[in-house]
N, C-alpha and C. Protein backbone atom coordinates (compact mmCIF):
# COMPACT_ATOMS: atom_id res chain seq x y z
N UNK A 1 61.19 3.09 17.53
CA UNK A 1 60.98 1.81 16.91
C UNK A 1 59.49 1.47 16.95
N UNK A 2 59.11 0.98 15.81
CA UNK A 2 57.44 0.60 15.85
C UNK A 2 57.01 -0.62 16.28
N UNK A 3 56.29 -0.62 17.10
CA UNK A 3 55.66 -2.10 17.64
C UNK A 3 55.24 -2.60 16.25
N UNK A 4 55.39 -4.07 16.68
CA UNK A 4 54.33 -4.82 15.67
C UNK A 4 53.55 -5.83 15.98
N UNK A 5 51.95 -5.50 14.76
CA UNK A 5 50.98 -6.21 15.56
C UNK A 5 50.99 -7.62 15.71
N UNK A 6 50.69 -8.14 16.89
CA UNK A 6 50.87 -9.67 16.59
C UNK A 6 49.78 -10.11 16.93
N UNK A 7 49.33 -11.59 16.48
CA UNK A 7 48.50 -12.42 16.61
C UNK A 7 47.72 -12.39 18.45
N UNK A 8 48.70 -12.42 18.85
CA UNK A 8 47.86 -11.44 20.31
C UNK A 8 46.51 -10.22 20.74
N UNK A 9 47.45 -9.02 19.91
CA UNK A 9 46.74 -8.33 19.54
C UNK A 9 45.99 -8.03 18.93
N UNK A 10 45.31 -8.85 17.87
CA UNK A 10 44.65 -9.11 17.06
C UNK A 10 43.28 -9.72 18.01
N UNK A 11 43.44 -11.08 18.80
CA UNK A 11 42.69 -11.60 19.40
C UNK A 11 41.58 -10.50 20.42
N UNK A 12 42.57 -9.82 20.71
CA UNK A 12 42.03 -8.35 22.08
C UNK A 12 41.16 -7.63 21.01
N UNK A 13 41.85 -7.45 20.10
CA UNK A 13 40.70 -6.72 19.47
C UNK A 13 39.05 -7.32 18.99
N UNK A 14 39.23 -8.70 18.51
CA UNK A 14 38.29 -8.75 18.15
C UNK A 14 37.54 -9.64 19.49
N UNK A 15 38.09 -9.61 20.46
CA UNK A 15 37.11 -9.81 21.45
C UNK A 15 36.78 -8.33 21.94
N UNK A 16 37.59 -7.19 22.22
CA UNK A 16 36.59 -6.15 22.59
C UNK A 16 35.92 -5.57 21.17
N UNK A 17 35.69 -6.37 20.44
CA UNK A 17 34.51 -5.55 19.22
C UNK A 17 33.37 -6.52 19.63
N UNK A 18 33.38 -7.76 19.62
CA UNK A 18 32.67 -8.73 20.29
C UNK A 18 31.88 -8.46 21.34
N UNK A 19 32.74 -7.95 22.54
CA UNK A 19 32.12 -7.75 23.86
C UNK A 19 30.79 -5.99 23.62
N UNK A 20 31.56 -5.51 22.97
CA UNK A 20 31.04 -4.24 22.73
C UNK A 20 29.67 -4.18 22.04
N UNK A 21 29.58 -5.80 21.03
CA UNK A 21 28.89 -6.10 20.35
C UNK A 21 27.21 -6.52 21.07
N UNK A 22 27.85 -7.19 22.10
CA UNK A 22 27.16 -8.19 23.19
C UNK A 22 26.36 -7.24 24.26
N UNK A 23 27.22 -6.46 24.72
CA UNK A 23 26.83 -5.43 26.02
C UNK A 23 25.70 -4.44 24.85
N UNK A 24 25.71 -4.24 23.87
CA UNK A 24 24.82 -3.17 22.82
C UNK A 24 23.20 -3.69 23.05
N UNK A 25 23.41 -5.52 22.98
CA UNK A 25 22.62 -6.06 22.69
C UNK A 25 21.68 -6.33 23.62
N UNK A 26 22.70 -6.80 24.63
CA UNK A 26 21.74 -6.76 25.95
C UNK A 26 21.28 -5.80 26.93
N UNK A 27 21.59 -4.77 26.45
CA UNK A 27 21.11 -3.41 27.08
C UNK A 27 19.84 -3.05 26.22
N UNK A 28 19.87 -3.46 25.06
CA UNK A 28 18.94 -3.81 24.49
C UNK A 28 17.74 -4.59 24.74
N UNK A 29 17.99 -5.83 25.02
CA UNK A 29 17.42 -6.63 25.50
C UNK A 29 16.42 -6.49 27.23
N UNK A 30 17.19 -5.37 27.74
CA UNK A 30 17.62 -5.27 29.20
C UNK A 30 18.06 -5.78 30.11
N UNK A 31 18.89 -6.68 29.64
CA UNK A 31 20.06 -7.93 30.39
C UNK A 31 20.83 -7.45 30.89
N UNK A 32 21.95 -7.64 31.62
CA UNK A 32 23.54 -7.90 32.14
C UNK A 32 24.00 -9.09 31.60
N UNK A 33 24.82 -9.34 30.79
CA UNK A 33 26.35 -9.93 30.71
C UNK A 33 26.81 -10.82 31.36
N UNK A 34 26.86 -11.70 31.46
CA UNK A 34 27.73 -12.79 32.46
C UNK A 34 28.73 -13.53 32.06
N UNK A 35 29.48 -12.41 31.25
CA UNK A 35 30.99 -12.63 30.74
C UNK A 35 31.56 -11.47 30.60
N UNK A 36 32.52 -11.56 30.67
CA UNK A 36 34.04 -10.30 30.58
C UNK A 36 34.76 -10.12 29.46
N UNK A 37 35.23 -9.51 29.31
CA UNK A 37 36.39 -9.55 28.09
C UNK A 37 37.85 -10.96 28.47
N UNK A 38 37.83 -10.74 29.59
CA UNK A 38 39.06 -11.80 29.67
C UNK A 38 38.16 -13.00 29.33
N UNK A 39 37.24 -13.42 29.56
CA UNK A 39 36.34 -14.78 29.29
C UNK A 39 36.08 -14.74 28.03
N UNK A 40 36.09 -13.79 27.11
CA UNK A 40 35.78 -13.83 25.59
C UNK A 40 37.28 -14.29 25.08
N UNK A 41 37.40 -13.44 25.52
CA UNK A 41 39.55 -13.57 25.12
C UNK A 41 40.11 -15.38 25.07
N UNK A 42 39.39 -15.71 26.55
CA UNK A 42 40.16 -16.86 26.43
C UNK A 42 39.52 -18.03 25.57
N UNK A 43 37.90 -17.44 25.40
CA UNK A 43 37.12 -18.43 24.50
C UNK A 43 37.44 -18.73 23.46
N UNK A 44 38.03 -17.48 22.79
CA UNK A 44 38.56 -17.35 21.72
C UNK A 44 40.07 -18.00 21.33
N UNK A 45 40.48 -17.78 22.34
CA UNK A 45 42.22 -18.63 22.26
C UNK A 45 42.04 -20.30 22.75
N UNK A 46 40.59 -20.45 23.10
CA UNK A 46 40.99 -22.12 23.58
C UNK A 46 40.52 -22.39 22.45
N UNK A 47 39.93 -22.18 21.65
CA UNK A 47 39.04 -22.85 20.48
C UNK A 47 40.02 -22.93 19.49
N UNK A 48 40.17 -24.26 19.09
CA UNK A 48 40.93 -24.58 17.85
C UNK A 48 40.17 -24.84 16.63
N UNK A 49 38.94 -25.16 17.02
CA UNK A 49 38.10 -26.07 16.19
C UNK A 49 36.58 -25.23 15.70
N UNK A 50 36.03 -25.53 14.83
CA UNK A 50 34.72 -24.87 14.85
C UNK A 50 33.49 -25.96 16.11
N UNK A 51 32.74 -25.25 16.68
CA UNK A 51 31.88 -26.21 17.30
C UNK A 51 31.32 -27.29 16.80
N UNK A 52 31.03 -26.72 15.40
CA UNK A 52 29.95 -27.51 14.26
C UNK A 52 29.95 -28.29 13.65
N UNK A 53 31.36 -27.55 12.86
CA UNK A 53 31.73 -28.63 11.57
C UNK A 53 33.33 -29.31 12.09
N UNK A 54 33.63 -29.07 13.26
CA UNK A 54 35.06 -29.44 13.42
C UNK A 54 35.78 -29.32 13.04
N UNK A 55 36.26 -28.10 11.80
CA UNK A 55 37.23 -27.76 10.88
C UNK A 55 38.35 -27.08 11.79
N UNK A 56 39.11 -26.76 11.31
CA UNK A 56 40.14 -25.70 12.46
C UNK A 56 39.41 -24.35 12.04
N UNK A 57 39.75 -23.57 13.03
CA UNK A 57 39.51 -22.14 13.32
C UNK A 57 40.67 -21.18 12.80
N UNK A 58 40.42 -20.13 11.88
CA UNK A 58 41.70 -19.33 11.68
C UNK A 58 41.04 -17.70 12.14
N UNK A 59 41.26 -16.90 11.35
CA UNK A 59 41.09 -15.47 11.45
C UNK A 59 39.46 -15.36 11.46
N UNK A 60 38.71 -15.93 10.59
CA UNK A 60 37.52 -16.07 10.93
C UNK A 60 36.47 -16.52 12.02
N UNK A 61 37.06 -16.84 13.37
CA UNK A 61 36.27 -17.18 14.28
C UNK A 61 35.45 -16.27 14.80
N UNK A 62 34.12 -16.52 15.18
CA UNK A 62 33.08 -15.88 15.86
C UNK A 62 32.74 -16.29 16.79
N UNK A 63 31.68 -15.92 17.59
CA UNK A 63 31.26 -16.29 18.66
C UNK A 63 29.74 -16.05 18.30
N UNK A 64 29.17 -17.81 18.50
CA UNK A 64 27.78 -17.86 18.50
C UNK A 64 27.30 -18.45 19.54
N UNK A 65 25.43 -17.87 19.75
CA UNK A 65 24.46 -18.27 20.69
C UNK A 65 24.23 -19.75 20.48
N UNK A 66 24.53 -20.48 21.45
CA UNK A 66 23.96 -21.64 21.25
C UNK A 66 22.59 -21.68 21.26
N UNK A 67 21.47 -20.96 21.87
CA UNK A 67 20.47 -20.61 21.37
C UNK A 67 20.39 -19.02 21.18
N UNK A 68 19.76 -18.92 20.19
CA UNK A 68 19.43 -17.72 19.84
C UNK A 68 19.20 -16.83 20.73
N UNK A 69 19.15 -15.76 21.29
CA UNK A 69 18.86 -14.81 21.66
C UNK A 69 17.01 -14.28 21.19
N UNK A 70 17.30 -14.62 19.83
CA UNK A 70 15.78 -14.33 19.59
C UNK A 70 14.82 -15.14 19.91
N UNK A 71 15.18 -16.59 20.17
CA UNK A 71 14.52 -17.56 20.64
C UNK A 71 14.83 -18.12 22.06
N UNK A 72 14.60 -17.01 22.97
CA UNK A 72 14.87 -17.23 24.82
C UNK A 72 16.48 -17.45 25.54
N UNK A 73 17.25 -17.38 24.37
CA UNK A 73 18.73 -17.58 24.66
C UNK A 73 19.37 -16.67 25.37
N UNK A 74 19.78 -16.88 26.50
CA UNK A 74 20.66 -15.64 27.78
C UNK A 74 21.79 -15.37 27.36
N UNK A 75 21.91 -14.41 27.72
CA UNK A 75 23.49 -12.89 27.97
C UNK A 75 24.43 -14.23 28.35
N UNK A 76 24.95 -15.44 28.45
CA UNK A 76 26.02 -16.19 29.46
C UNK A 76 26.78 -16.69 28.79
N UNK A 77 28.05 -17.42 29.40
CA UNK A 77 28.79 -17.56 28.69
C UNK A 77 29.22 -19.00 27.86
N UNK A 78 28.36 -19.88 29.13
CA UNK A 78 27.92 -21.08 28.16
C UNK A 78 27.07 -21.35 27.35
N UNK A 79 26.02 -19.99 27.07
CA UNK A 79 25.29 -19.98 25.67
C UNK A 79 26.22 -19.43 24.36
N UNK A 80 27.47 -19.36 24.64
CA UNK A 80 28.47 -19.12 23.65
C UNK A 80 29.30 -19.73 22.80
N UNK A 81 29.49 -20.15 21.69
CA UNK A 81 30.35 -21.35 20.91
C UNK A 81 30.69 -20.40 20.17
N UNK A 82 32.29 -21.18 20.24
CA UNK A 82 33.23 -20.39 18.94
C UNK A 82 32.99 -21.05 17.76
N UNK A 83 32.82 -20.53 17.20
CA UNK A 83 32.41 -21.57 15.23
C UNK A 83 32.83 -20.30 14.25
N UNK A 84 33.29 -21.14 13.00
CA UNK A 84 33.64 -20.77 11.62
C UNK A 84 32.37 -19.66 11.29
N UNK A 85 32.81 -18.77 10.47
CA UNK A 85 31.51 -17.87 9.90
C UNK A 85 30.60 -18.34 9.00
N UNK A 86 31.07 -19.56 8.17
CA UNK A 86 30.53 -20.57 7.29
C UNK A 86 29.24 -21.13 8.28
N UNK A 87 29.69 -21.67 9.35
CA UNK A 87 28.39 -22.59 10.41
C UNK A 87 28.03 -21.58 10.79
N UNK A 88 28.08 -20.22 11.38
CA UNK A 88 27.88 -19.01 11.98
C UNK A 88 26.04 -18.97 11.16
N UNK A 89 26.75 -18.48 10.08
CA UNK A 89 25.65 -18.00 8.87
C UNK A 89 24.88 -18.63 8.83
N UNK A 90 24.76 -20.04 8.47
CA UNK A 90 23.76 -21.14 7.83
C UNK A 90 23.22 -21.45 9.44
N UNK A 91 23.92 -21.34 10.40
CA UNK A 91 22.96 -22.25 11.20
C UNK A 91 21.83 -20.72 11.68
N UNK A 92 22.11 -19.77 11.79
CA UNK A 92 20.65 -18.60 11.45
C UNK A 92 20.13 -18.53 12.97
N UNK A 93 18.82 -18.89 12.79
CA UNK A 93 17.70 -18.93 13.74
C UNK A 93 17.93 -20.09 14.30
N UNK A 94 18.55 -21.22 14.19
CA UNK A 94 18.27 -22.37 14.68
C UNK A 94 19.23 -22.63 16.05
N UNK A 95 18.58 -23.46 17.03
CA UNK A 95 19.10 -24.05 18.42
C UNK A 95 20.43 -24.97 17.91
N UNK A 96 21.12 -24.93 18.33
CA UNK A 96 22.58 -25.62 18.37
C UNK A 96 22.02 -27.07 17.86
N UNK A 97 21.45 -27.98 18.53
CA UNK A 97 20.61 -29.17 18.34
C UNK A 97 19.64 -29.14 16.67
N UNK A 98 19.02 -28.31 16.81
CA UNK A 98 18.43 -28.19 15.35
C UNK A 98 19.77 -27.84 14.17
N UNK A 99 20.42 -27.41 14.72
CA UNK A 99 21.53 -27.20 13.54
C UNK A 99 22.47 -28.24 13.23
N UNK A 100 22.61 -29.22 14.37
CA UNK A 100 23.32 -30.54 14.41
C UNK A 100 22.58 -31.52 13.33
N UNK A 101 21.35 -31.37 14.36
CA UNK A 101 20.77 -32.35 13.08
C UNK A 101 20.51 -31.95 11.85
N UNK A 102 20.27 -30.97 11.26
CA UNK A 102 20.40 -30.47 9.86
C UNK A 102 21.67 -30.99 9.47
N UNK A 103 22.73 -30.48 10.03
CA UNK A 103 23.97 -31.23 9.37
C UNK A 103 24.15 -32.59 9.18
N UNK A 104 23.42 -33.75 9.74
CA UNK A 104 23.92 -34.58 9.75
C UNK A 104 23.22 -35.30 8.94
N UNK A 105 21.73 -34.80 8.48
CA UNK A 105 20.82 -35.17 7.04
C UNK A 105 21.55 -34.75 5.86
N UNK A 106 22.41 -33.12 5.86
CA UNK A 106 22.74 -33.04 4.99
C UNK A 106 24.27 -34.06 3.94
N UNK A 107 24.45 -34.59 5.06
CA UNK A 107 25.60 -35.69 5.12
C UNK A 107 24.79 -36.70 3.96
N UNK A 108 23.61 -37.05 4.18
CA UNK A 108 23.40 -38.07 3.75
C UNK A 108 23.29 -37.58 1.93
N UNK A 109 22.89 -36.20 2.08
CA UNK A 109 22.29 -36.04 0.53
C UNK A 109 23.55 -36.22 -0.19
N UNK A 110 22.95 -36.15 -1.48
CA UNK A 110 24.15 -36.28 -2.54
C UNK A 110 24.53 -34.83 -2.86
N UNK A 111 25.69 -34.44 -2.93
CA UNK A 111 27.00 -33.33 -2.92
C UNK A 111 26.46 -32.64 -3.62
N UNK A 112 25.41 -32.25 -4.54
CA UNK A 112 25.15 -31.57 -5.69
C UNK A 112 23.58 -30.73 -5.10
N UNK A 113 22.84 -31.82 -4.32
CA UNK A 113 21.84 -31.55 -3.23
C UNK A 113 22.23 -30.99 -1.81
N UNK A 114 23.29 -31.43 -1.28
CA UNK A 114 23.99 -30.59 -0.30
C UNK A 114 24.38 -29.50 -0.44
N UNK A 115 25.54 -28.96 -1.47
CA UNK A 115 25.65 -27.73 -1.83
C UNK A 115 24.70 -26.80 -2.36
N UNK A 116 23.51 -27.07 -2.66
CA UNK A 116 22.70 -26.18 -3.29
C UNK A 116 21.46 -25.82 -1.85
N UNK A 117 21.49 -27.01 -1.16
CA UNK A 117 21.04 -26.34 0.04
C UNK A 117 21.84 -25.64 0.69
N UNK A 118 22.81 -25.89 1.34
CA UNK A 118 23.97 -25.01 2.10
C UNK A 118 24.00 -23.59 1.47
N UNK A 119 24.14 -23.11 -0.05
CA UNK A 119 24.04 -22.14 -0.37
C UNK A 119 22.75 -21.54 0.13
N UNK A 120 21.61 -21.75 -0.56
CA UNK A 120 20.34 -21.48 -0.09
C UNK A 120 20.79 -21.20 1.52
N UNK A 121 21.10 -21.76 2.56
CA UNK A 121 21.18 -21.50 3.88
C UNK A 121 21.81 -19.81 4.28
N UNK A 122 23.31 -20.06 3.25
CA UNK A 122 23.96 -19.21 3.87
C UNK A 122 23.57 -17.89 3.16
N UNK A 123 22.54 -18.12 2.01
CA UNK A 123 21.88 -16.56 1.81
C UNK A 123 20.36 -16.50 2.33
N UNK A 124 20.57 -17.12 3.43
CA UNK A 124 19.45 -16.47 4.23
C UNK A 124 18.04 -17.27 3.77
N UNK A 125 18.20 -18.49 3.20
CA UNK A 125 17.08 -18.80 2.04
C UNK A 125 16.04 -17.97 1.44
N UNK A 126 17.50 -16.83 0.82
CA UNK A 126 16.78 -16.28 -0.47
C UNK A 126 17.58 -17.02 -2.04
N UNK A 127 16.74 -16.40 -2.70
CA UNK A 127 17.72 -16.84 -4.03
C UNK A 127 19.16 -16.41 -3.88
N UNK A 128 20.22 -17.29 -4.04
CA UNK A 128 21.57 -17.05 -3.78
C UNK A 128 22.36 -16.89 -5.63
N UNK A 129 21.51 -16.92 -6.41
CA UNK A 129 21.68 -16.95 -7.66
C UNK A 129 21.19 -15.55 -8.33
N UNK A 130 21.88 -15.18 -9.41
CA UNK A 130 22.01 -13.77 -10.38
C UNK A 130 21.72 -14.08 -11.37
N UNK A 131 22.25 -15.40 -12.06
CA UNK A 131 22.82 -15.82 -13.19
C UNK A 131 21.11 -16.27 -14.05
N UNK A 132 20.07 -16.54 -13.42
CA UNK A 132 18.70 -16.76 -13.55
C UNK A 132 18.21 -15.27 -15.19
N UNK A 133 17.90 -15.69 -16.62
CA UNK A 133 17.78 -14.96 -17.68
C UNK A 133 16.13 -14.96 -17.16
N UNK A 134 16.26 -13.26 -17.22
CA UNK A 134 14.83 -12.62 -16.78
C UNK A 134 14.28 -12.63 -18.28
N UNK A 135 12.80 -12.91 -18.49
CA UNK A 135 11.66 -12.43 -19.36
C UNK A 135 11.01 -13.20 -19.40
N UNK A 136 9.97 -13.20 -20.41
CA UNK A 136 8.95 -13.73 -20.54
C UNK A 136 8.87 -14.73 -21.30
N UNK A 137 8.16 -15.93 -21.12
CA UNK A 137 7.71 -17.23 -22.05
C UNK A 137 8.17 -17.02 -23.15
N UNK A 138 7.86 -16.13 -23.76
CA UNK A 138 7.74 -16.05 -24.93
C UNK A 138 9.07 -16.07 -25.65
N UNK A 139 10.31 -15.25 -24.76
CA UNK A 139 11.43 -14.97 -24.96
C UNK A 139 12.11 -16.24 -24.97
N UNK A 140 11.93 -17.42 -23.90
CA UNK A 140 12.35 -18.45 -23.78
C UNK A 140 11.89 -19.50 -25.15
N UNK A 141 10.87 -19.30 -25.67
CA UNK A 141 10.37 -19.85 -26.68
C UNK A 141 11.13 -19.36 -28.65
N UNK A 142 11.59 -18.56 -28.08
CA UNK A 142 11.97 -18.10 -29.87
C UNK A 142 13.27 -18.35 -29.98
């Protein structure tokens, strides 16, 4: 009879791709770890919510630095927040705090100015657009 995978098993996995992810990094770094797989595991199962945006959490949850790593942020496990891949992406380089408050200016803009920054964010603020007709003046003119 064949097992079947369940929502359990699912979780194990993507915390040991996670952990595997983490230990790469900080051996890298030349750190130690000051979390386990059972501490990823359960980070991952207490979190209902994104840190960020407060949405619920589904198959997409990650695990982010509350500060960066590239910006003095430690191997631990309270530099860790579970958040959506949506807040994952856009918040980038920025300190948990710098990313709060970005969100909460972007609240104020109008929906048409919000979304066109948010895009811009989540491609890295490069052009997130294709659709842009390449040539010259001239082409635009006839």
């Amino acid at each position: 009879m064949a097992r079947t995978f369940t929502q359990a098993d699912a979780l194990t996995v993507r915390a040991r791709r996670t952990l595997s992810d983490h230990r790469t990094r900080a051996k890298k770094d030349g750190a130690i770890l000051g979390y386990t797989l059972a501490n990823i595991r359960q980070l991952l199962e207490s979190s209902q919510c994104c840190e960020y945006c407060k949405m619920p959490l589904a198959w997409d949850v990650q695990l982010d630095h509350r500060t960066p790593l590239s910006r003095g942020g430690r191997h631990v496990l309270e530099n860790l927040a579970a958040c959506c891949s949506r807040c994952n992406s856009a918040k980038g380089m920025l300190c948990e705090l710098e990313y709060r408050q970005l969100r909460t200016l972007l609240e104020a803009l109008h929906p048409v100015a919000r979304g066109d920054i948010e895009r811009r964010l989540l491609a890295g603020a490069k052009r997130y657009s294709g659709s842009r007709k390449k040539g010259t003046v001239r082409d635009f003119l006839e």
